[in-house]
Protein backbone atom coordinates (compact mmCIF):
# COMPACT_ATOMS: atom_id res chain seq x y z
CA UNK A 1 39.17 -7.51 13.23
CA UNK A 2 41.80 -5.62 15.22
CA UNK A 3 44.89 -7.42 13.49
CA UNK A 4 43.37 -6.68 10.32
CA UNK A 5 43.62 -2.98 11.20
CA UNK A 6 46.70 -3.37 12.41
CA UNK A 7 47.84 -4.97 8.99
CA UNK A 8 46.83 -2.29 7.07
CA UNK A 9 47.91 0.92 9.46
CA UNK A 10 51.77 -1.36 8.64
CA UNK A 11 51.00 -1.66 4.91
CA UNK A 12 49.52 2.15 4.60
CA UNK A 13 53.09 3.37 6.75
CA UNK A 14 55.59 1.20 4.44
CA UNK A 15 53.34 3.02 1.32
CA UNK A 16 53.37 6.78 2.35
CA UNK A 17 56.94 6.19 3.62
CA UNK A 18 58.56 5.59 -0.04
CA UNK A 19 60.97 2.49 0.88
CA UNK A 20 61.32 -0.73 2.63
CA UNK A 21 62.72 -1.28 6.36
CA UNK A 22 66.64 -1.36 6.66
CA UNK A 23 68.74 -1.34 9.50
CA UNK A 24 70.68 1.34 8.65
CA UNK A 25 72.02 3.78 5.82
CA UNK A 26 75.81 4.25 5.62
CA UNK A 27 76.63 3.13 8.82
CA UNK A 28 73.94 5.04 11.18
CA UNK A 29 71.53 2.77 12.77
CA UNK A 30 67.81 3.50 11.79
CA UNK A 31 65.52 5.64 14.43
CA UNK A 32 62.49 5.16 13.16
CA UNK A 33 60.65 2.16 10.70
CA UNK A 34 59.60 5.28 8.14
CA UNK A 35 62.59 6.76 6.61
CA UNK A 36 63.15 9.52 3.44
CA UNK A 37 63.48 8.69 -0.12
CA UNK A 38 66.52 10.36 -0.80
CA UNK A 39 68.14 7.66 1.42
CA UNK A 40 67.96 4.95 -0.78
CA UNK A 41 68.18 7.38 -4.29
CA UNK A 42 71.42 8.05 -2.27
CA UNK A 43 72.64 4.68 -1.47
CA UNK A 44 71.92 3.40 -4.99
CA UNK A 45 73.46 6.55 -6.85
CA UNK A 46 76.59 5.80 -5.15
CA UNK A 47 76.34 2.37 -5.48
CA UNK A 48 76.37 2.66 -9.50
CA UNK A 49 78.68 5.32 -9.51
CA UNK A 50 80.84 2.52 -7.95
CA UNK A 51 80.46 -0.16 -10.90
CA UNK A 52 80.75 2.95 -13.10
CA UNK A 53 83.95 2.87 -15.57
CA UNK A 54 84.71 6.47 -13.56
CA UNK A 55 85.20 4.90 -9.96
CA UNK A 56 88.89 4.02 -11.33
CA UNK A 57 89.87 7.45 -12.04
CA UNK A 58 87.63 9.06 -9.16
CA UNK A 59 88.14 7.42 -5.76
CA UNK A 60 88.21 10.54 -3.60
CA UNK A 61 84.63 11.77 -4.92
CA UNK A 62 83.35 8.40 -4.04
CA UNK A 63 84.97 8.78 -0.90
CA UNK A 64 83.14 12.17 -0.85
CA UNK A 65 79.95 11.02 -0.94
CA UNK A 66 80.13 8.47 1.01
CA UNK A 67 81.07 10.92 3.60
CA UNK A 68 78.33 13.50 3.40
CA UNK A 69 75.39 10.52 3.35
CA UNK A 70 76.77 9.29 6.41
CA UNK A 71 76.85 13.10 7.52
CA UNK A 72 73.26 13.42 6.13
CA UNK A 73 71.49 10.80 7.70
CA UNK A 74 73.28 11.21 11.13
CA UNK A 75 72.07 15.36 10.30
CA UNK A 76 68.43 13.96 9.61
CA UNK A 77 67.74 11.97 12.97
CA UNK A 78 69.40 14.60 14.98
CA UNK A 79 67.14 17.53 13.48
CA UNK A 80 63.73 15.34 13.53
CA UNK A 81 64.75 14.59 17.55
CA UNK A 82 64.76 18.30 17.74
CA UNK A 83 61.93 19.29 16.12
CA UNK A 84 64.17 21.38 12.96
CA UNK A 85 63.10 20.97 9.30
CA UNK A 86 65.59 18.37 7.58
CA UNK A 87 66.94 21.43 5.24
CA UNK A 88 71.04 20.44 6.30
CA UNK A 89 70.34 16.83 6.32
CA UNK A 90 68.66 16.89 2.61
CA UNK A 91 71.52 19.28 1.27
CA UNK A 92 73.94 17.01 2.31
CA UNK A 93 72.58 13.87 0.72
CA UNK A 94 71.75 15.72 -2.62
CA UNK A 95 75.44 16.89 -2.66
CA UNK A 96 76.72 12.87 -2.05
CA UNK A 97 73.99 12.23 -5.03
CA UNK A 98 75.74 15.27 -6.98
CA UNK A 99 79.13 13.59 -6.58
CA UNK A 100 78.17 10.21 -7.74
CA UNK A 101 76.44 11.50 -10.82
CA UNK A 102 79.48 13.08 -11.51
CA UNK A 103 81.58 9.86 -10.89
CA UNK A 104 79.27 7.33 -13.31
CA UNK A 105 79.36 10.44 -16.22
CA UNK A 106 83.03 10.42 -16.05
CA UNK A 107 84.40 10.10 -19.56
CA UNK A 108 88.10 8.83 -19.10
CA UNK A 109 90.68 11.10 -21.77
CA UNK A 110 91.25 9.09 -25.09
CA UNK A 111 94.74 7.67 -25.52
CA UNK A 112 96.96 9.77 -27.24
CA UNK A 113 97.35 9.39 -31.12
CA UNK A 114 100.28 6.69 -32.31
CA UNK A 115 102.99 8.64 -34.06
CA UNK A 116 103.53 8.07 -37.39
CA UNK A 117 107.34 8.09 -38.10
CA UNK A 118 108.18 10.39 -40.48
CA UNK A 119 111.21 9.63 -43.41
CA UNK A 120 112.24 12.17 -44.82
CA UNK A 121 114.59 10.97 -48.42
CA UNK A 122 117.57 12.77 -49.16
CA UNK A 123 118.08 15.43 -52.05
CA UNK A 124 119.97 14.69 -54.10
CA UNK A 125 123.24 16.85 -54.30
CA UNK A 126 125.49 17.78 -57.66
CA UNK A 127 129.09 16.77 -57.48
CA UNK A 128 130.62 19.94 -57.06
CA UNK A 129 132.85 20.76 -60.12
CA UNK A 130 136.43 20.63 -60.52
CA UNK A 131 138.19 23.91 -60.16
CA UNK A 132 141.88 24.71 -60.91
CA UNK A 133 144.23 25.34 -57.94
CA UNK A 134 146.07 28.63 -57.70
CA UNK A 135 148.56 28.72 -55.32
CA UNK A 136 149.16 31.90 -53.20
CA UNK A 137 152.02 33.96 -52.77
CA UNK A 138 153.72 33.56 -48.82
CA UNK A 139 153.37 37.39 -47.91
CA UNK A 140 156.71 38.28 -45.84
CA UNK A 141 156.49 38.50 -42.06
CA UNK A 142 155.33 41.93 -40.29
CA UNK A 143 157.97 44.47 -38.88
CA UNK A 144 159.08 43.57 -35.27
CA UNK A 145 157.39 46.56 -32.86
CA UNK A 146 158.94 49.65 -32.08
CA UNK A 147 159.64 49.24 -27.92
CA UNK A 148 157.32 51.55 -25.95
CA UNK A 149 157.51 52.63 -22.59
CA UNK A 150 155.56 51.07 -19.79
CA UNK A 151 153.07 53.72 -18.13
CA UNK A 152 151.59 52.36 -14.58
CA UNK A 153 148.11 53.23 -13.97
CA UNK A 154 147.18 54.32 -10.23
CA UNK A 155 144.68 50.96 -9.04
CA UNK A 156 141.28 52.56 -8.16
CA UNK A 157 139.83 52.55 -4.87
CA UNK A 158 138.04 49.58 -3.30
CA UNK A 159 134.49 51.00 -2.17
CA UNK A 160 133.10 50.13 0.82
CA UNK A 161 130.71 47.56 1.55
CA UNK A 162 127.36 48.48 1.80
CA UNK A 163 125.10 46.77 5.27
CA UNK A 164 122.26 44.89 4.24
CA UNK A 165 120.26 47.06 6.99
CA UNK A 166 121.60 50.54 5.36
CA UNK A 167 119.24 49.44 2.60
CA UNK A 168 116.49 47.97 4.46
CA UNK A 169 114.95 51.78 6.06
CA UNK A 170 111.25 50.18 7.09
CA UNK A 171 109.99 46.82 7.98
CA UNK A 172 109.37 44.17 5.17
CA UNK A 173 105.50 43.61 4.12
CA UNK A 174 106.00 40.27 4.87
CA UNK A 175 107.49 38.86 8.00
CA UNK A 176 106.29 35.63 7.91
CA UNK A 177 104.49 32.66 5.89
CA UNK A 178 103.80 29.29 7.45
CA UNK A 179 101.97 26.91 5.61
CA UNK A 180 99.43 24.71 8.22
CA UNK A 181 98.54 21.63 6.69
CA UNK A 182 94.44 19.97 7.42
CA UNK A 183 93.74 16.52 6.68
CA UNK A 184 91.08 15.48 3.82
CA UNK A 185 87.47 17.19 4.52
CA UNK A 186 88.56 18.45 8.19
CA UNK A 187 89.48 22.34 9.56
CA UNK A 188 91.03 20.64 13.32
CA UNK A 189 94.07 21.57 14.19
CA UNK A 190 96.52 19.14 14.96
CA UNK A 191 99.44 19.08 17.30
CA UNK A 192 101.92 20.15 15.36
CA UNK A 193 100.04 22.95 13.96
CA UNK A 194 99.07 24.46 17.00
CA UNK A 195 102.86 24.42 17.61
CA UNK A 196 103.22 26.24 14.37
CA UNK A 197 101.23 28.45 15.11
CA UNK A 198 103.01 28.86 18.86
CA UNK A 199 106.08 30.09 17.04
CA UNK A 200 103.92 32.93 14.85
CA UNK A 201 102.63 34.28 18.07
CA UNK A 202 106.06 35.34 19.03
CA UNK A 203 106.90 36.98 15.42
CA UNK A 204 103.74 38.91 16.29
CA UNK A 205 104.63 40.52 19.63
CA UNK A 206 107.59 41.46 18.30
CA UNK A 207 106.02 43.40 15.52
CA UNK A 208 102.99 44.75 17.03
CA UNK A 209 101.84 47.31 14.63
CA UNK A 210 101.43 44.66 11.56
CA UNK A 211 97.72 43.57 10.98
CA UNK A 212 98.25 39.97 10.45
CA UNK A 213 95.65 37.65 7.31
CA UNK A 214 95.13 34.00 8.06
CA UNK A 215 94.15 32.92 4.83
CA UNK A 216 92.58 29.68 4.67
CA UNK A 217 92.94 27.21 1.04
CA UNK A 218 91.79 23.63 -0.01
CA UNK A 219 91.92 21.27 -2.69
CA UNK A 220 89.88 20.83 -5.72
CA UNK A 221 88.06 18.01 -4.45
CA UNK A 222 84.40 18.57 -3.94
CA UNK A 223 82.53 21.53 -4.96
CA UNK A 224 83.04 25.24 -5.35
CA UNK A 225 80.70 26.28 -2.60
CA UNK A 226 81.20 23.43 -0.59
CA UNK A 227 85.66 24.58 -0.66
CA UNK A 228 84.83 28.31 -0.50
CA UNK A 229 82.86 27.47 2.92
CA UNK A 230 85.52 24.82 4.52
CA UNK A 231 88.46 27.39 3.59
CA UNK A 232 86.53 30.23 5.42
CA UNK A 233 86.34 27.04 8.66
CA UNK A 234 90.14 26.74 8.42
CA UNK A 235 91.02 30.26 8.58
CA UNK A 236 88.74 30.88 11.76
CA UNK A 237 90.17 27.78 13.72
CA UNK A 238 93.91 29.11 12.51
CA UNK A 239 92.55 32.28 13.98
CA UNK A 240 90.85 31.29 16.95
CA UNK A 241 94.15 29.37 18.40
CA UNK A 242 96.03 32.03 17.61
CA UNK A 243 93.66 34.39 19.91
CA UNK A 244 93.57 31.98 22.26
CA UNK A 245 97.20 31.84 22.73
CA UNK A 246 97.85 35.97 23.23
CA UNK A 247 97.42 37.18 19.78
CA UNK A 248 95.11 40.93 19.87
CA UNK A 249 91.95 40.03 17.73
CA UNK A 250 91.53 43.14 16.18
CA UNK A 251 95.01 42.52 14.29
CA UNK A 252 94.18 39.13 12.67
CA UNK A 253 91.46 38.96 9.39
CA UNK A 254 90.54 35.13 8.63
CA UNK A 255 89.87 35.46 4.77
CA UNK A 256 89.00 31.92 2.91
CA UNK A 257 90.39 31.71 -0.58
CA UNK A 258 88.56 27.80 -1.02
CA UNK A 259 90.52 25.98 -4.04
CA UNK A 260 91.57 29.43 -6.27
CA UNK A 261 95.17 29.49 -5.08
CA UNK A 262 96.68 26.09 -5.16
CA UNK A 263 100.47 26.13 -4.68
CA UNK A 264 100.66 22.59 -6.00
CA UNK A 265 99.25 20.15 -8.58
CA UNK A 266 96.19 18.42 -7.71
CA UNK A 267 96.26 15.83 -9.48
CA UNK A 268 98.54 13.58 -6.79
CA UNK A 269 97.78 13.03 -3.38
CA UNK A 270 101.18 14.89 -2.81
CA UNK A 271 100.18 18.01 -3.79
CA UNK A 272 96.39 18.13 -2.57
CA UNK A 273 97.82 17.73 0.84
CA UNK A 274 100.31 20.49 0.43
CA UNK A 275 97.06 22.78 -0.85
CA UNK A 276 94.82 22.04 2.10
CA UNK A 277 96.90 24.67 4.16
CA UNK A 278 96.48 28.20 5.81
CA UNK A 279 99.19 30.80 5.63
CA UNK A 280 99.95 33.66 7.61
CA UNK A 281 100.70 37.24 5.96
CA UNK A 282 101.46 40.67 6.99
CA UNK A 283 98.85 43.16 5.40
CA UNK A 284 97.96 46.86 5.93
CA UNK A 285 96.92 47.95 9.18
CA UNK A 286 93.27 49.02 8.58
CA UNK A 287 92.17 51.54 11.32
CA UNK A 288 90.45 50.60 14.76
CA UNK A 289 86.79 52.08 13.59
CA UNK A 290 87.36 48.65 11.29
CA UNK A 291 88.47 46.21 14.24
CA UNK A 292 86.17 43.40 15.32
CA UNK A 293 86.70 43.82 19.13
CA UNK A 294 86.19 39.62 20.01
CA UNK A 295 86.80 39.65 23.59
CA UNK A 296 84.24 42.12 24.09
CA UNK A 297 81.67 40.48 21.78
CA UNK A 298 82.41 37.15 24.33
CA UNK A 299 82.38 39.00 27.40
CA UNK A 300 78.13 39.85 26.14
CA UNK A 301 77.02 36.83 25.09
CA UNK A 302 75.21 34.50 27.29
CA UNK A 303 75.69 31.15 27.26
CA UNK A 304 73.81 27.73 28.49
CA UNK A 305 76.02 24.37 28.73
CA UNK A 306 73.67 21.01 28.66
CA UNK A 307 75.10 17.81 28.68
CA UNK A 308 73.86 15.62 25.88
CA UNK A 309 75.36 12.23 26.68
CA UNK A 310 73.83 11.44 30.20
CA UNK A 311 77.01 12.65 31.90
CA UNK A 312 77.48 16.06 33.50
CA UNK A 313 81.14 15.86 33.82
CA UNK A 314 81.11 16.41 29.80
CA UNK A 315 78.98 19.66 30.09
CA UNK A 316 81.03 20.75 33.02
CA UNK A 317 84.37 20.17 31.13
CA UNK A 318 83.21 22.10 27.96
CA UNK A 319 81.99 25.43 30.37
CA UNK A 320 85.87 25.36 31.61
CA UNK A 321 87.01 24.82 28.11
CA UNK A 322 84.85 27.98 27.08
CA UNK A 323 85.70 29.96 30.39
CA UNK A 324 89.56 29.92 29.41
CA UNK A 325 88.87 31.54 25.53
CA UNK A 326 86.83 34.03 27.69
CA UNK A 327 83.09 33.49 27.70
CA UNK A 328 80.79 33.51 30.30
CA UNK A 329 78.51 30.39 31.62
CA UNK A 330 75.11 30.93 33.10
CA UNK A 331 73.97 27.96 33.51
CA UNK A 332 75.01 24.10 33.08
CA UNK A 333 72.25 21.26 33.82
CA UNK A 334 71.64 17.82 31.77
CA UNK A 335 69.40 17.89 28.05
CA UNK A 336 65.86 16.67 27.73
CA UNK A 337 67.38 13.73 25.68
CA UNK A 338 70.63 12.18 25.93
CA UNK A 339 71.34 11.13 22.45
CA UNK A 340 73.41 13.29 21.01
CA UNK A 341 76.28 12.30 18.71
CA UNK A 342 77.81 15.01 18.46
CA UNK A 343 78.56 18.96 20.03
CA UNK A 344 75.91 21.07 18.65
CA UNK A 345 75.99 24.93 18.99
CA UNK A 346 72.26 26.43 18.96
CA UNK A 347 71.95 29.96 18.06
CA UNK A 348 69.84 32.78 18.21
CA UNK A 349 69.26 34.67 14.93
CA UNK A 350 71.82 37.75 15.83
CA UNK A 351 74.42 35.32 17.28
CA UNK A 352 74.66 33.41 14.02
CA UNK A 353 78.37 35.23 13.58
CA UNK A 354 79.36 34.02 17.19
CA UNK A 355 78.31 30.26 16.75
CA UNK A 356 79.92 29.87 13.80
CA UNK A 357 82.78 31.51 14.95
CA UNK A 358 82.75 29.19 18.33
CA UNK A 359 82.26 26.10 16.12
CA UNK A 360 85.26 26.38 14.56
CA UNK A 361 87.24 26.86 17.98
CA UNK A 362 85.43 23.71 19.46
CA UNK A 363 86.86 21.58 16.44
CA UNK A 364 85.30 19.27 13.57
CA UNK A 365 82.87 17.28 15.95
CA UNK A 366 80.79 20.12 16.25
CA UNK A 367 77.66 21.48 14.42
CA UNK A 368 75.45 24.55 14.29
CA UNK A 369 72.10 24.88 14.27
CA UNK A 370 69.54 28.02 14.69
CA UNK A 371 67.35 27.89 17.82
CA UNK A 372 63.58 27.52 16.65
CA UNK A 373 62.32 28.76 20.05
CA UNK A 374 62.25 31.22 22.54
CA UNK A 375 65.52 31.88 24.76
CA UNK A 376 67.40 34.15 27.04
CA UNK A 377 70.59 32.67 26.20
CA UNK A 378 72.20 33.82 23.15
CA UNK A 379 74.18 30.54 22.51
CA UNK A 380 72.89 26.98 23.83
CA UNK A 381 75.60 24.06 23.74
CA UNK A 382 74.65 20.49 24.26
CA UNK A 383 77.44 17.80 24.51
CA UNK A 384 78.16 15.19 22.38
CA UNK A 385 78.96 11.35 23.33
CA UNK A 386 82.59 11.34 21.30
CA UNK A 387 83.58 15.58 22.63
């Protein structure tokens, strides 16, 4: 009798649950035997967007998807292991679902028409008729000229050269541009960017009453939204190393412009790359009243440190990382559970501003998420196994 029961609690879980038992989805190892629909809708949307005739002409949005299911389902067993609603996790997985859809509707552009050659047939042309020659009286050559007497005019003057800085009377609007290259999907900062941005430090201090824009840009792969948001990710890491290396905060404006101002086709691999940039731009000093003062906004918030891979070193390495930009540790001690995969930045509702602004000065292996209970810390950081 108790097998029995036990058979059908097994049957009655597979039912309610929507799908059979895999392994995994997209790489990440299953948590739990129950797991959503949208993972297999997802894995089989991609799948025939794959045999689709519009795989051959769209690689990078199968790429795309691919990436945010894996980024879904590893979103999905990290929220239900912290008690949050699956909102991120679901958005992610209907965006790789998005993608694919778009991929298997593809219609590839019809061959161009075959050109007809044209001949065109000759007019026909009258002979021309004869005509009678006349021939022309020689008329006798022109009078030699009278000789006239040479008058030397005085030479003029050579003017002086004018200095390029007699014309230049203020500074230029623009004193520099450097164009910071990201890697598909990503807003970290490699080494020689952060160089790059080294050398734009030292233009600044030597014009310090410029406000400075670090505009962020991407490609047109992916969506509007979803290009709009990552620009706005790039601008604030651009900004955040540039703060971190001297620059005053309250002269630097991260503005994201997502895939509205490409500066080169992107249709190649070439030019996407060269789009997926940030530049650097002198604009018009706005008054203080305007300023975001940063360092003071860190110097208030308060700020817990738990390591989230069963080793404290980790958590103690990230409070020193976040003591040198400026912000002040309370309190470091291990997580309830040791599985996380990733950094993760919990917020409280008025700190949203703050933890996004940390995440993007922590780098691309780190997430945000709002706290769902009660906390005196402002901002709660758990660390991940690959920080």
């Amino acid at each position: 009798m108790l097998m029995k029961l036990i058979s059908g609690a097994m049957i009655l879980l597979f039912l309610t649950g929507g799908c059979s038992y895999k392994d995994s989805y997209f790489g990440v190892k299953n948590q739990a035997i129950i797991v959503p629909r949208e993972f297999d809708q997802t894995e089989a949307a991609i799948e025939k967007a794959e045999m689709s005739p519009g795989a051959k002409y769209c690689p990078e949005k199968i790429a795309r998807a691919k990436k945010l299911a894996r980024r879904g389902v590893e979103l999905y067993w990290d929220e239900r292991w912290l008690g949050y609603s699956d909102t991120e996790s679901m958005f992610n997985l209907a965006e790789a679902r998005k993608l694919a859809h778009e991929v298997e509707t593809f219609l590839p552009p019809p061959p161009p028409p075959e050109a007809i050659a044209m001949v065109r047939r000759p007019i026909p042309v009258p002979p021309p008729e004869p005509t009678a020659m006349v021939r022309k009286p020689i008329p006798p050559p022109p009078p030699p000229p009278e000789p006239t007497t040479m008058v030397r005019k005085p030479i003029p003057a050579r003017a002086k050269p004018i200095l390029l800085a007699q014309k230049i009377t203020s500074e230029p609007k623009v004193i520099m541009l450097g164009g910071i290259n990201f890697r598909f999907d990503s807003f970290s900062l490699t080494l020689k960017t952060r160089a790059i941005l080294d050398k734009q430090v030292a233009i600044m201090k030597k014009h310090p009453k410029n406000k400075v824009e670090v505009a962020g840009h991407t490609d047109s792969i992916g969506t509007i939204s979803y290009n709009q948001a990552l620009s706005e990710r790039r601008a604030k890491a651009a900004k955040m190393c540039l703060v971190s290396r001297g620059s005053p905060p309250d002269r630097l404006k991260a503005v994201g412009y997502g895939e509205s101002c490409p500066i080169a086709p992107n249709d190649t691999k070439e030019g996407r790359a060269k789009n997926r940039r940030v530049e650097l731009k002198v604009i018009e000093t706005s008054s203080s009243s305007e300023s975001y003062d940063l360092v003071e906004d860190m110097r208030k918030t308060k700020i817990k440190v738990l390591s989230g891979d069963g080793n404290l070193d980790s958590a103690k390495e990230m409070a020193k990382k976040l003591r040198n930009m400026g912000y002040k540790i309370e309190f470091i001690d291990h997580a309830p559970r040791s599985s996380f995969r990733r950094n993760t930045v919990f917020f409280a509702p008025e700190f949203q501003y703050e933890a996004k602004r940390l995440v993007s000065s922590l780098g691309g292996n780190t997430i945000v998420n709002p706290l769902s209970w009660y906390s005196v810390f402002d901002l709660i950081i758990v660390t991940g196994k690959n920080s």
